[in-house]
Structure formats: C-alpha cells, structure tokens
C-alpha atoms as a PDB file:
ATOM      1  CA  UNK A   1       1.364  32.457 -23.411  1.00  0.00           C
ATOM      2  CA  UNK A   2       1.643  28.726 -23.299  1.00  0.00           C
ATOM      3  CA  UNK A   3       4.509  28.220 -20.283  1.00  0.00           C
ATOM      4  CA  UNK A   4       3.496  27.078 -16.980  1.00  0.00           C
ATOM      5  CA  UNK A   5       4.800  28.215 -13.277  1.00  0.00           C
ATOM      6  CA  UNK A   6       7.531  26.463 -12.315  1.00  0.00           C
ATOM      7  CA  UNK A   7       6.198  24.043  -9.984  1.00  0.00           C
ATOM      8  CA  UNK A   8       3.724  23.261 -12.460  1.00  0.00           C
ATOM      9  CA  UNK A   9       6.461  21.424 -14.568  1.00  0.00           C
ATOM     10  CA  UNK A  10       8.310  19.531 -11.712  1.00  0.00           C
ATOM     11  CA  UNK A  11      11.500  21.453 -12.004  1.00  0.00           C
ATOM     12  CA  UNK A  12      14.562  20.236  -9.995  1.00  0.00           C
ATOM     13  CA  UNK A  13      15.994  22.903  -7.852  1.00  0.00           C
ATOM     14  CA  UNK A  14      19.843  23.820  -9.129  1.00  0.00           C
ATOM     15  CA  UNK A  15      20.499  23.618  -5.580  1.00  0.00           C
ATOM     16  CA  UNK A  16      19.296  19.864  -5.189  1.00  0.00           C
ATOM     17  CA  UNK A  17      22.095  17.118  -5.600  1.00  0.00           C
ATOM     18  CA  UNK A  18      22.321  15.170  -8.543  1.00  0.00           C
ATOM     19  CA  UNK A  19      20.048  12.015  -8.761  1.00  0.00           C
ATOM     20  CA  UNK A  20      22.499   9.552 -11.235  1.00  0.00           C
ATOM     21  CA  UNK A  21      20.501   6.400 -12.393  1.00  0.00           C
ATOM     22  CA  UNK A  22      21.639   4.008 -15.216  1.00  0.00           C
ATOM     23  CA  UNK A  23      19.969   4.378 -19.017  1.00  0.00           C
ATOM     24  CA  UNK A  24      18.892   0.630 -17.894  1.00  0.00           C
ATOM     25  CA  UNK A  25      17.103   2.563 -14.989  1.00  0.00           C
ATOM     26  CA  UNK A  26      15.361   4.972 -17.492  1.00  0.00           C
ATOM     27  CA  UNK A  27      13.727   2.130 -19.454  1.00  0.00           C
ATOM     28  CA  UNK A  28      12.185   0.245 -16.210  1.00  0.00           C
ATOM     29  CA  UNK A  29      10.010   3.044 -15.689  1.00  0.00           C
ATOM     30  CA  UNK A  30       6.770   3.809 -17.269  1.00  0.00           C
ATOM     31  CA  UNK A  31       7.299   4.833 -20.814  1.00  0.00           C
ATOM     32  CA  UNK A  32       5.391   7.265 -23.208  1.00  0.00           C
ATOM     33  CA  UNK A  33       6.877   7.147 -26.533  1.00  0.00           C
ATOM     34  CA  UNK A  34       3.681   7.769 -28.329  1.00  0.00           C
ATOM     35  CA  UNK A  35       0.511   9.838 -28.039  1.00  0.00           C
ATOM     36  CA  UNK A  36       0.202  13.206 -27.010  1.00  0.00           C
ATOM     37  CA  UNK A  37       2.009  14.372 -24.002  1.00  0.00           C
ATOM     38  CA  UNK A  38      -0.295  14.458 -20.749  1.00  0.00           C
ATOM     39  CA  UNK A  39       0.662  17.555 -18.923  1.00  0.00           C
ATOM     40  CA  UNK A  40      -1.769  20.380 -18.253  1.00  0.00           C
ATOM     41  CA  UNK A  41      -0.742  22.510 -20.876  1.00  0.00           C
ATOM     42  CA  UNK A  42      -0.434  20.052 -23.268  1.00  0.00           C
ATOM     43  CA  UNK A  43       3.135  19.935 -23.937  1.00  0.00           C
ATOM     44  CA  UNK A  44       6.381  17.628 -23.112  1.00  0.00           C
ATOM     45  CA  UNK A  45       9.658  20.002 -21.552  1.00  0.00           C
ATOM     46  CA  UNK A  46      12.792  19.238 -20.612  1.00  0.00           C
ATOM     47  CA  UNK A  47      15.210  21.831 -19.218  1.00  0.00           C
ATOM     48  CA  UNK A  48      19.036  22.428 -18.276  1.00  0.00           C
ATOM     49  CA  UNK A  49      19.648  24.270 -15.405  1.00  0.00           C
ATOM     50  CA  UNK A  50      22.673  26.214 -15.223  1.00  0.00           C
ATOM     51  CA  UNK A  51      25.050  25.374 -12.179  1.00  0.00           C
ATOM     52  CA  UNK A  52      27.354  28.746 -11.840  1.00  0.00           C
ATOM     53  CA  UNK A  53      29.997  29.674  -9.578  1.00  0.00           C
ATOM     54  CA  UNK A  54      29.959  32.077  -6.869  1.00  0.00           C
ATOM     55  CA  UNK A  55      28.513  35.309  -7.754  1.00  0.00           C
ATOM     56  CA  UNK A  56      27.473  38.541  -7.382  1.00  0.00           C
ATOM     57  CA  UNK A  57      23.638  39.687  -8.804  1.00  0.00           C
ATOM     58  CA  UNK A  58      23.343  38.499 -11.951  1.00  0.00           C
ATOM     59  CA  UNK A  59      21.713  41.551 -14.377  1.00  0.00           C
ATOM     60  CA  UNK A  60      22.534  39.975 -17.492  1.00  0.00           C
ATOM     61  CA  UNK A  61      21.826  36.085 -19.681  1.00  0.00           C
ATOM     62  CA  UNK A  62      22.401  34.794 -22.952  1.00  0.00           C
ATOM     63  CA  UNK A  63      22.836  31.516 -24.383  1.00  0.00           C
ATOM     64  CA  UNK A  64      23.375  30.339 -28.583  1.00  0.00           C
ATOM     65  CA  UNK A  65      20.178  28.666 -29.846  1.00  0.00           C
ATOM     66  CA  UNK A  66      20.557  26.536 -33.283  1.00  0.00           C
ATOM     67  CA  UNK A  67      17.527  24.546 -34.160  1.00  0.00           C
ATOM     68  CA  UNK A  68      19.331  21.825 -36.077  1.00  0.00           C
ATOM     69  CA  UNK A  69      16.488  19.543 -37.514  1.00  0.00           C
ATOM     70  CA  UNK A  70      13.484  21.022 -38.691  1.00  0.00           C
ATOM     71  CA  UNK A  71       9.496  19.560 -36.844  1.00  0.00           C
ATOM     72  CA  UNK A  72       8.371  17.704 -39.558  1.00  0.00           C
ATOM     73  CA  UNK A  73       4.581  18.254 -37.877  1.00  0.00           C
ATOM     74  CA  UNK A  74       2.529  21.112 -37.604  1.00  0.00           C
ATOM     75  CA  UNK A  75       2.470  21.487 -33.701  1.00  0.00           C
ATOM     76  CA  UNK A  76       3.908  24.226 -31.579  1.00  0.00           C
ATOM     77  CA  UNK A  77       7.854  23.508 -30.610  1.00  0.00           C
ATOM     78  CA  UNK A  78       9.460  26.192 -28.112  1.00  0.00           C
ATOM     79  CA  UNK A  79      13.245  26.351 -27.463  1.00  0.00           C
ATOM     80  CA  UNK A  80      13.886  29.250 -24.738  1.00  0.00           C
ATOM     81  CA  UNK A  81      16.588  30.843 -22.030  1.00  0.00           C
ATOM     82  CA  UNK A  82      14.326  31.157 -18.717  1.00  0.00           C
ATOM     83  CA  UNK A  83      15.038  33.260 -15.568  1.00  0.00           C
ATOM     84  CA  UNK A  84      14.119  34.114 -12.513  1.00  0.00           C
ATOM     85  CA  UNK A  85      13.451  37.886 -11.550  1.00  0.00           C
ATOM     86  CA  UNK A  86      14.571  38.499  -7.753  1.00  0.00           C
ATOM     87  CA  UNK A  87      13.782  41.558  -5.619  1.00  0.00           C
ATOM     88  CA  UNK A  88      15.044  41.364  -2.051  1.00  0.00           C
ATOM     89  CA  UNK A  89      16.692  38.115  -2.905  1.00  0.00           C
ATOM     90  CA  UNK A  90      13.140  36.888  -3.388  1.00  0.00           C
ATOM     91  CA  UNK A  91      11.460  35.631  -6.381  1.00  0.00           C
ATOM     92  CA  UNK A  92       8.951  37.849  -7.939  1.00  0.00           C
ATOM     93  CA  UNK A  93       8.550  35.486 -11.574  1.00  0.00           C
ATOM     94  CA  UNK A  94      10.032  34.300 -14.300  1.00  0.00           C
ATOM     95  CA  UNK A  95      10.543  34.759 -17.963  1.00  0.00           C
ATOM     96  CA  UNK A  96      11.649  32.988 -21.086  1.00  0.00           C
ATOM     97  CA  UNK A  97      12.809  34.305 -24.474  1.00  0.00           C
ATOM     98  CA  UNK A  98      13.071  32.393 -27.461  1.00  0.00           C
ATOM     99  CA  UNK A  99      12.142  31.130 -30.271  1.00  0.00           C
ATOM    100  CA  UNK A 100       9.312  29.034 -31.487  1.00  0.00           C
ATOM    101  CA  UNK A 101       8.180  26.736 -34.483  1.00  0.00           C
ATOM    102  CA  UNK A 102       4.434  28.189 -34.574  1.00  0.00           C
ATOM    103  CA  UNK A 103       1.803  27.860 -37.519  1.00  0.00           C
ATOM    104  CA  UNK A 104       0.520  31.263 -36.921  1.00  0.00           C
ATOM    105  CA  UNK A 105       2.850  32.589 -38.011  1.00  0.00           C
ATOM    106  CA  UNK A 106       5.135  32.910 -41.904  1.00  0.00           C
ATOM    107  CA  UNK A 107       7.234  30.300 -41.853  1.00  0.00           C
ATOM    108  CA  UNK A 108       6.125  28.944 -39.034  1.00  0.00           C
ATOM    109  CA  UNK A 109       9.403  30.828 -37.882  1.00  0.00           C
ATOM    110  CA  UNK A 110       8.287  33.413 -34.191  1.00  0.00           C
ATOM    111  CA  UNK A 111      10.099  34.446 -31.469  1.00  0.00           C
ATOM    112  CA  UNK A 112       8.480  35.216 -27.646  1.00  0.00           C
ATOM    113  CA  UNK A 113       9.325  37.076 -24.616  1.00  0.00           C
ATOM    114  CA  UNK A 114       7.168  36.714 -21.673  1.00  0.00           C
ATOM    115  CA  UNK A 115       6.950  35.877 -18.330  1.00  0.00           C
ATOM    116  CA  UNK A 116       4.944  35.008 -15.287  1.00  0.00           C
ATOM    117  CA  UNK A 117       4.641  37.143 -11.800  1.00  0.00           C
ATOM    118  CA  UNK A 118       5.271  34.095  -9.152  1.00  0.00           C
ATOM    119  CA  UNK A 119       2.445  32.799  -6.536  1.00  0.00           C
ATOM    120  CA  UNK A 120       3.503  35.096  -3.769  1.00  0.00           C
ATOM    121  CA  UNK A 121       3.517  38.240  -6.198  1.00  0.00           C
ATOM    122  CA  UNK A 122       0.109  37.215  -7.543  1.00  0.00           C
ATOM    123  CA  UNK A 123       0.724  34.837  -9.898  1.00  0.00           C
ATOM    124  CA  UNK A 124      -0.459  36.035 -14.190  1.00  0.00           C
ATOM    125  CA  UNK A 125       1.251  36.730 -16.825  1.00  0.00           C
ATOM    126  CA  UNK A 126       3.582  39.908 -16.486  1.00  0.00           C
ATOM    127  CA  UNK A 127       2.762  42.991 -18.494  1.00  0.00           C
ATOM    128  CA  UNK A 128       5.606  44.398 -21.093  1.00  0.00           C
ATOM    129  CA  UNK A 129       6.076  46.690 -24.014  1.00  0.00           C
ATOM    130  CA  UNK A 130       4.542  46.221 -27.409  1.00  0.00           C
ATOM    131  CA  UNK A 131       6.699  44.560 -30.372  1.00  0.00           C
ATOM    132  CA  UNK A 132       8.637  46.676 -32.662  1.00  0.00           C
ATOM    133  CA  UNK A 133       7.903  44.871 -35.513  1.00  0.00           C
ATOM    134  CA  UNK A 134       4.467  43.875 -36.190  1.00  0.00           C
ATOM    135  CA  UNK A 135       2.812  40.607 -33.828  1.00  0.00           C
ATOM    136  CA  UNK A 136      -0.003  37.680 -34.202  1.00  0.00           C
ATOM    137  CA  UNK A 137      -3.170  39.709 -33.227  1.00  0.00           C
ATOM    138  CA  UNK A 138      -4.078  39.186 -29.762  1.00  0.00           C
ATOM    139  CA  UNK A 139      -0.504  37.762 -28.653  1.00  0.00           C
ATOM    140  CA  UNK A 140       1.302  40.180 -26.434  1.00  0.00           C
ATOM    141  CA  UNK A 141       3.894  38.038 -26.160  1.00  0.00           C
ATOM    142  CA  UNK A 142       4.959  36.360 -29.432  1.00  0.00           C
ATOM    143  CA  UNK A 143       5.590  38.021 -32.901  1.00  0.00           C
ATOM    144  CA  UNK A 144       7.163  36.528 -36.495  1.00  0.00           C
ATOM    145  CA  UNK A 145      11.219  36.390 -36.725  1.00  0.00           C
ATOM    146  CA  UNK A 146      12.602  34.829 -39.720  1.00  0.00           C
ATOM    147  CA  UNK A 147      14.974  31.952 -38.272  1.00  0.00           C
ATOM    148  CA  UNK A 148      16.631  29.886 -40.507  1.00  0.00           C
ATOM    149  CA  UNK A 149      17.681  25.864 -39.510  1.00  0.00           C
ATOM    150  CA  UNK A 150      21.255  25.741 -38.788  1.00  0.00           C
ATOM    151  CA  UNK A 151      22.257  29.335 -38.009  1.00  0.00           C
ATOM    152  CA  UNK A 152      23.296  30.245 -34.798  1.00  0.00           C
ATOM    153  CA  UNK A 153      21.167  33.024 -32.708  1.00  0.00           C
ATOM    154  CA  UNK A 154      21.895  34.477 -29.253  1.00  0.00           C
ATOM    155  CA  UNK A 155      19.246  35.128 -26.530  1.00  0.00           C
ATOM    156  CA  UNK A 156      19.842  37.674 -24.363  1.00  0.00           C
ATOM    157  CA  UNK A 157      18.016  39.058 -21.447  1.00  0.00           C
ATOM    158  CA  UNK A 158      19.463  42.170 -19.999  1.00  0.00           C
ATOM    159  CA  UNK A 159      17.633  45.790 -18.125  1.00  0.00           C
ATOM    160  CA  UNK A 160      16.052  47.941 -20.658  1.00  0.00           C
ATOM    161  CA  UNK A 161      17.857  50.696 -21.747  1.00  0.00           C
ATOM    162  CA  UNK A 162      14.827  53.365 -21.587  1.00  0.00           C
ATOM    163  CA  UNK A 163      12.484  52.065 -19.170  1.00  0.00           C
ATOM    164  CA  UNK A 164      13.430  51.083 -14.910  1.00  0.00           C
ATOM    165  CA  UNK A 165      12.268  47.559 -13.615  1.00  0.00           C
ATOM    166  CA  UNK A 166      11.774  46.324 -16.943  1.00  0.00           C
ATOM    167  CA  UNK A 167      13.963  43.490 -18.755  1.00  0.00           C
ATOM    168  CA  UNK A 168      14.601  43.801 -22.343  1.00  0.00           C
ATOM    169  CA  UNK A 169      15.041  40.329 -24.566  1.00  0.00           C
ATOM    170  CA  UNK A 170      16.739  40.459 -27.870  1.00  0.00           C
ATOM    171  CA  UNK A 171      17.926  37.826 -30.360  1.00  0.00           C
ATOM    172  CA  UNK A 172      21.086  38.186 -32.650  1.00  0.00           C
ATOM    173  CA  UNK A 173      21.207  36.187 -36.245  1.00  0.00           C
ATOM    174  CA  UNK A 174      24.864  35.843 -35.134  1.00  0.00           C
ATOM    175  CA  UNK A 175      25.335  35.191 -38.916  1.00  0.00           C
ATOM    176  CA  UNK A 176      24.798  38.415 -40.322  1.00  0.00           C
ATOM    177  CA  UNK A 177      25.684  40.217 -36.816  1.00  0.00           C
ATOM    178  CA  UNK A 178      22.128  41.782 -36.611  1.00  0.00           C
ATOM    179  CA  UNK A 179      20.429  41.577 -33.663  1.00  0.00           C
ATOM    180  CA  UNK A 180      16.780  41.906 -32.981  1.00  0.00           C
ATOM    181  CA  UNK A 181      15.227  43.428 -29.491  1.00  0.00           C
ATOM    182  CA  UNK A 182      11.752  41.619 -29.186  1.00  0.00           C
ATOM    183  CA  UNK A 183      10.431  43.984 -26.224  1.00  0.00           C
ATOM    184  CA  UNK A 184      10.907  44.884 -21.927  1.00  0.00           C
ATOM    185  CA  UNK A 185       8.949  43.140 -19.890  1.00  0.00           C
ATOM    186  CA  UNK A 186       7.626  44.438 -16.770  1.00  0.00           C
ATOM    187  CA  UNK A 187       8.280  43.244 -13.240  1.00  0.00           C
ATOM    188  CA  UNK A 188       9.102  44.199  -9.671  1.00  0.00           C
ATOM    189  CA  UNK A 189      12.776  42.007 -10.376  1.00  0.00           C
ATOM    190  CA  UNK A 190      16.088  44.043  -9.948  1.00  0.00           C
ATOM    191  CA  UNK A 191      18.513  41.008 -10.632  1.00  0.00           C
ATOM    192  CA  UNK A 192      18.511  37.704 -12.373  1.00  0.00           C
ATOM    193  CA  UNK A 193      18.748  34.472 -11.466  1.00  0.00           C
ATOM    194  CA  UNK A 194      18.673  30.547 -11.872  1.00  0.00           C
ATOM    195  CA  UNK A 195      19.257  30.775 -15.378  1.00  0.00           C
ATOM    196  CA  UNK A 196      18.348  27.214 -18.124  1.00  0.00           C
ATOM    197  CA  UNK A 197      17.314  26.713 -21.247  1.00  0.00           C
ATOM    198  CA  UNK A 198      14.783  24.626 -22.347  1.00  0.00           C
ATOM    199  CA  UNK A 199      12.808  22.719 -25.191  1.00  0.00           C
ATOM    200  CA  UNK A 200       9.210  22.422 -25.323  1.00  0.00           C
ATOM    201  CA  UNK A 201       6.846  20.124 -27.808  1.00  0.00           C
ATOM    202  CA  UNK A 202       3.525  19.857 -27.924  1.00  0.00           C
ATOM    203  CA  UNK A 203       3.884  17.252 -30.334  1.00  0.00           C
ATOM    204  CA  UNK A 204       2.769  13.816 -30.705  1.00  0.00           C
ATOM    205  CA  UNK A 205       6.000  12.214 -28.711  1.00  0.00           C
ATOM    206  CA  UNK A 206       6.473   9.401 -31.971  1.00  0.00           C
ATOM    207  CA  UNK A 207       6.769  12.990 -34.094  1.00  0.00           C
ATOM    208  CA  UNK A 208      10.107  12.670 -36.228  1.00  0.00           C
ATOM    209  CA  UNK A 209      12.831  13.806 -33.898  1.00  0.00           C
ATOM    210  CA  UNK A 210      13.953  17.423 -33.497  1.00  0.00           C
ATOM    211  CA  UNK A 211      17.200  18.293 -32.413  1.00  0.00           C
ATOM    212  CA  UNK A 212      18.860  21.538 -31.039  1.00  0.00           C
ATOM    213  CA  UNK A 213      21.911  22.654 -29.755  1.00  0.00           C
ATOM    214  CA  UNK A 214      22.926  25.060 -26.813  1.00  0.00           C
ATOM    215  CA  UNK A 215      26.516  26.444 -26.822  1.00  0.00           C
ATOM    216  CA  UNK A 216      28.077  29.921 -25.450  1.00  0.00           C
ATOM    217  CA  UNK A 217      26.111  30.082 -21.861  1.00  0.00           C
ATOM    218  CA  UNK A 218      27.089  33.194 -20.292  1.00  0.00           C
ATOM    219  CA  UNK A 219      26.172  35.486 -17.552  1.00  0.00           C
ATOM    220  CA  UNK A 220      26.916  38.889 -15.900  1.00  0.00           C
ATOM    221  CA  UNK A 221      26.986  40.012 -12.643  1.00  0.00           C
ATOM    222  CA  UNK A 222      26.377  43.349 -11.300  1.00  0.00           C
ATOM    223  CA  UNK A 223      30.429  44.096 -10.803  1.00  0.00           C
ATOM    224  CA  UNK A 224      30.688  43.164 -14.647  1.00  0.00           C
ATOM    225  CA  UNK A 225      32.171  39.644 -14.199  1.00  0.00           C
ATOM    226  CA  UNK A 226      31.534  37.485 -17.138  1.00  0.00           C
ATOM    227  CA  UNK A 227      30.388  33.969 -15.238  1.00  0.00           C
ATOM    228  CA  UNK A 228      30.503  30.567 -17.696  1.00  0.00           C
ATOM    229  CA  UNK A 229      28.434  27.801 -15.749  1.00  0.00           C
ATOM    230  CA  UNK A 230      30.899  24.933 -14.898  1.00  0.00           C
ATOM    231  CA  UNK A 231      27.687  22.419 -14.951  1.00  0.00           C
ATOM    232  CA  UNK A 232      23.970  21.953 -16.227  1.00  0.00           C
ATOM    233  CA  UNK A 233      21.714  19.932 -14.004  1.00  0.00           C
ATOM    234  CA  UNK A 234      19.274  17.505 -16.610  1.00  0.00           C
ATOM    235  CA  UNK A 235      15.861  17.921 -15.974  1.00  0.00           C
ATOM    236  CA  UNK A 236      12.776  15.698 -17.642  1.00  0.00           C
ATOM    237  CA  UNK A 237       9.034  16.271 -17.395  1.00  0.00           C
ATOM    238  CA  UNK A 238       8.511  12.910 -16.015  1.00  0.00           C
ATOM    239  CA  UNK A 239       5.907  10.377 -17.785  1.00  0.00           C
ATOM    240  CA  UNK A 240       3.804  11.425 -14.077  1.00  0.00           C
ATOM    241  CA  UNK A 241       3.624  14.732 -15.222  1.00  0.00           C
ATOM    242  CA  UNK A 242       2.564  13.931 -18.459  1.00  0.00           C
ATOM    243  CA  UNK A 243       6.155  14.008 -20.290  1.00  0.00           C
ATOM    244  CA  UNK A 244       7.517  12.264 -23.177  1.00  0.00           C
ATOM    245  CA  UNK A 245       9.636   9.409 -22.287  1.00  0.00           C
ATOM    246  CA  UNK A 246      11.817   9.227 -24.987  1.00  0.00           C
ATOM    247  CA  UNK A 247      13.445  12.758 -25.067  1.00  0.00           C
ATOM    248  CA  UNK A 248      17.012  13.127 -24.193  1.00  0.00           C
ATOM    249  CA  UNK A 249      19.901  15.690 -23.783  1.00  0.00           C
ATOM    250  CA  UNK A 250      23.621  14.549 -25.409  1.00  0.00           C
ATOM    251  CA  UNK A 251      26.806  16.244 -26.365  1.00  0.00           C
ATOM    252  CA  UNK A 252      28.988  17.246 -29.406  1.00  0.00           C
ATOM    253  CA  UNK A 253      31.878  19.016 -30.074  1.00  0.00           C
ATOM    254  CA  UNK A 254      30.290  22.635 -30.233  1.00  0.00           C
ATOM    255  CA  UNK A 255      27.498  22.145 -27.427  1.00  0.00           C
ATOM    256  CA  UNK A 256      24.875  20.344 -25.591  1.00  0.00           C
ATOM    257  CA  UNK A 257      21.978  18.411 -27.542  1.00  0.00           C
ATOM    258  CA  UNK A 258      18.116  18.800 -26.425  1.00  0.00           C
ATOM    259  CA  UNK A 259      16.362  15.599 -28.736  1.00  0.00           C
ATOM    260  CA  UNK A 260      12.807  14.906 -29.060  1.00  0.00           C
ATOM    261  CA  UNK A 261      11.744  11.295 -30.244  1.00  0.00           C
ATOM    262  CA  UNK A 262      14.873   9.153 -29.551  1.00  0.00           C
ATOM    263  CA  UNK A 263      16.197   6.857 -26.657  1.00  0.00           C
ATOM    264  CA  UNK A 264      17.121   8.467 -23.441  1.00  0.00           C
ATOM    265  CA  UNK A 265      20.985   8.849 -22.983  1.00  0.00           C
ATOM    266  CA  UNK A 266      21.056  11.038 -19.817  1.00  0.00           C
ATOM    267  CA  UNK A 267      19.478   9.624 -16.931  1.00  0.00           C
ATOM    268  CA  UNK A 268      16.890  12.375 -14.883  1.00  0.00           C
ATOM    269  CA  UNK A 269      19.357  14.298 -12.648  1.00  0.00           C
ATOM    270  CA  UNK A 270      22.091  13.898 -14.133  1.00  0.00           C
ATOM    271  CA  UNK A 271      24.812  16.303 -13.190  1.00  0.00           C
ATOM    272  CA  UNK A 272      26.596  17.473 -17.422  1.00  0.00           C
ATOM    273  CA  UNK A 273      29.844  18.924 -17.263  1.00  0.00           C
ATOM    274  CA  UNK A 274      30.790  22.173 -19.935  1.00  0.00           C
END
C-alpha cells in the first residue's frame, strides 16, 4: 500500500471555491520538470474531485478508466476512483480501486483495492478479504489483472453482497462485458462520499508522457438516484509537496485527460465543467 492520507497529499476540499490562475501564472512558479518527485512517498498525484448535486447517501461509485499511452519506464504508475467511507456523517477513511502499471507483476498489468482508516479512527491501513484470483506474495492489497492499452474498464465501489460494513471493488473489461470483483474491504463506513479519481507516478517527471482518460462518472444514492457530477475541481500535488510541475488535466470528445510529462493547461483549482 503505497497511497498516503489525505492531508498528506494537499488535497483541495470539493467544498473550497475555485482558485482560477492563468497558464502564464502556472509557469512563474517553481517548476520540477525533471528528477524524481519529492513527496514522502515518493510519487507525483494529481486528482479530480467530483462536484455533485444535492444528494442523498451515496452507497454506490464508478467511473471508466482507459490508460491511453503506455509508461515507457519501469516505475510504478497508479490510476484510481477514491472515496471516503462516512459513519455518522463522519469520516472513518478512505479507499481507492484501480489499476496500476507495476513490475511485480505479468505484464506489468495489476489492479488494487485498499484503503486507509482516517486519524480520528486510528489511522492504518484497513483490513479486507483475500483476492479471488491469486496476488503478489505479501500484498493484501494488489493482485495481477490483464489490462490492455486502449480498452475501456469500469471501477466500481459498491456494499458487499455477503459480508455487512464491508465495500466490495470490482473492475469490468467493458469490452468483453466481464467484470472482475477484486475483494471487500473492511471499515466502520455505511455510505460513500467525496468521490475523484486520480493518477499517480512515481516516475522520473521528464519520463515519456502517459496519458489517460476518465469518462462515465456516476454515483448512487441510497433512494436509487443515479447522480452525474455537473463539475470536477483540478487538483495538483504542488512542486512544495514534492509534485511534478509539468502534469496537466485536458479534455476530448469522450472524457477528461490526466497527462504526465507535458505543459500545464489547467491552472491548480480550476473549476472543469462535464
């Protein structure tokens, strides 16, 4: 388990009001564009929080994951959906489910659901079933998944079916329709919340750029209303923190755009509308 608390990144709240700047902003500040990323754990993030409407408990979150370019380096590259699990309308932890570019494993092709309890619930990672399939020996929380460049797969994080306070993660190859559950993770949580995706490199920042792209963000609340977030909130691990500099978030036709390696297009804060 490589992923950090929360405050450990320098998250933005969803709640906080957007911070616009101009790209000519972005390149007055400090700049890492080379070298390896600074941050405790090693790696650069940058995150997209989801700005929903009004809503009920949220008990289910997916989002559609397509890792368009290939890392051309060896180093560990994580693209995830992260939530929140509430109890009492307070937050217990997080988790994230996704998948990963990861030399232990064939292919370098994994896939990893796991979590953190928060500081007030003790803080460490949160317990969970094993894998179905077999996992990298003394990982609990990552196993091998054949994904393929340029296929679309959904993550979805929704109560397991056979166990109470436990969250189930599962990720559909939405190409051949089969979908995969990875395993339930523990936790105190009896509703979602703050849902984002994410990209994480622990990459040299000059690596060749990767690119992915996020499409079909969806959520359920506990009276079965389907919720579509009408924003995403741009978040970057700041050159402070130990971030990458030249990472960036854009559009296209079918989604939004997490880049590694290429000139910032979306200033810190900036408010993307879907």
């Amino acid at each position: 388990m490589r992923r950090l608390w929360r405050a450990a990144v320098g998250l933005l709240s969803p709640r906080s009001p957007s911070r616009m700047r101009s790209s000519a902003h972005i390149r007055s500040e400090r700049q890492r564009e080379s070298g390896r990323p600074q941050s405790t754990n090693g790696a650069s993030s940058f995150h997209l929080f989801w700005n929903l409407p009004p809503h009920d408990p949220l008990v289910e979150v997916s989002a559609v994951l397509e890792i368009l370019t290939l890392p051309a380096v060896p180093d560990l590259y994580f693209w995830a959906l992260q939530v929140d699990f509430l109890a009492g309308g307070h937050s217990t932890g997080a988790g994230h489910a996704g998948l990963q570019w990861n030399r232990d494993f064939p292919e370098y092709a994994a896939m990893n659901w796991g979590g953190y309890a928060s500081p007030e619930s003790g803080g460490g990672e949160l317990e969970g079933s094993t894998f179905l399939l077999p996992g990298m020996a003394g990982s609990q929380n990552t196993q091998s998944y054949p994904w393929q460049s340029g296929r679309p797969y959904r993550l979805r994080v929704f109560p397991s079916p056979h166990i109470t306070q436990a969250w189930r993660a599962e990720v559909t190859d939405l190409s051949s329709g089969k979908a995969t559950p990875i395993r339930d993770l523990y936790t105190d949580g009896d509703s979602l919340a703050m849902p984002m995706v994410w990209t994480e490199s622990f990459a040299d920042c000059a690596a060749p750029p990767v690119t992915v792209r996020w499409s079909h963000l969806r959520a359920v609340d506990s009276t079965g209303r389907i919720l579509t977030p009408h924003s995403l909130l741009v978040n970057y691990q700041s050159w402070e923190q130990g971030g990458c500099t030249n990472t960036s978030v854009e559009t296209d036709a079918r989604g939004v755009l997490q880049v590694t390696c290429t000139p910032r297009k979306l200033a810190q804060g900036t408010v993307l509308p879907i």
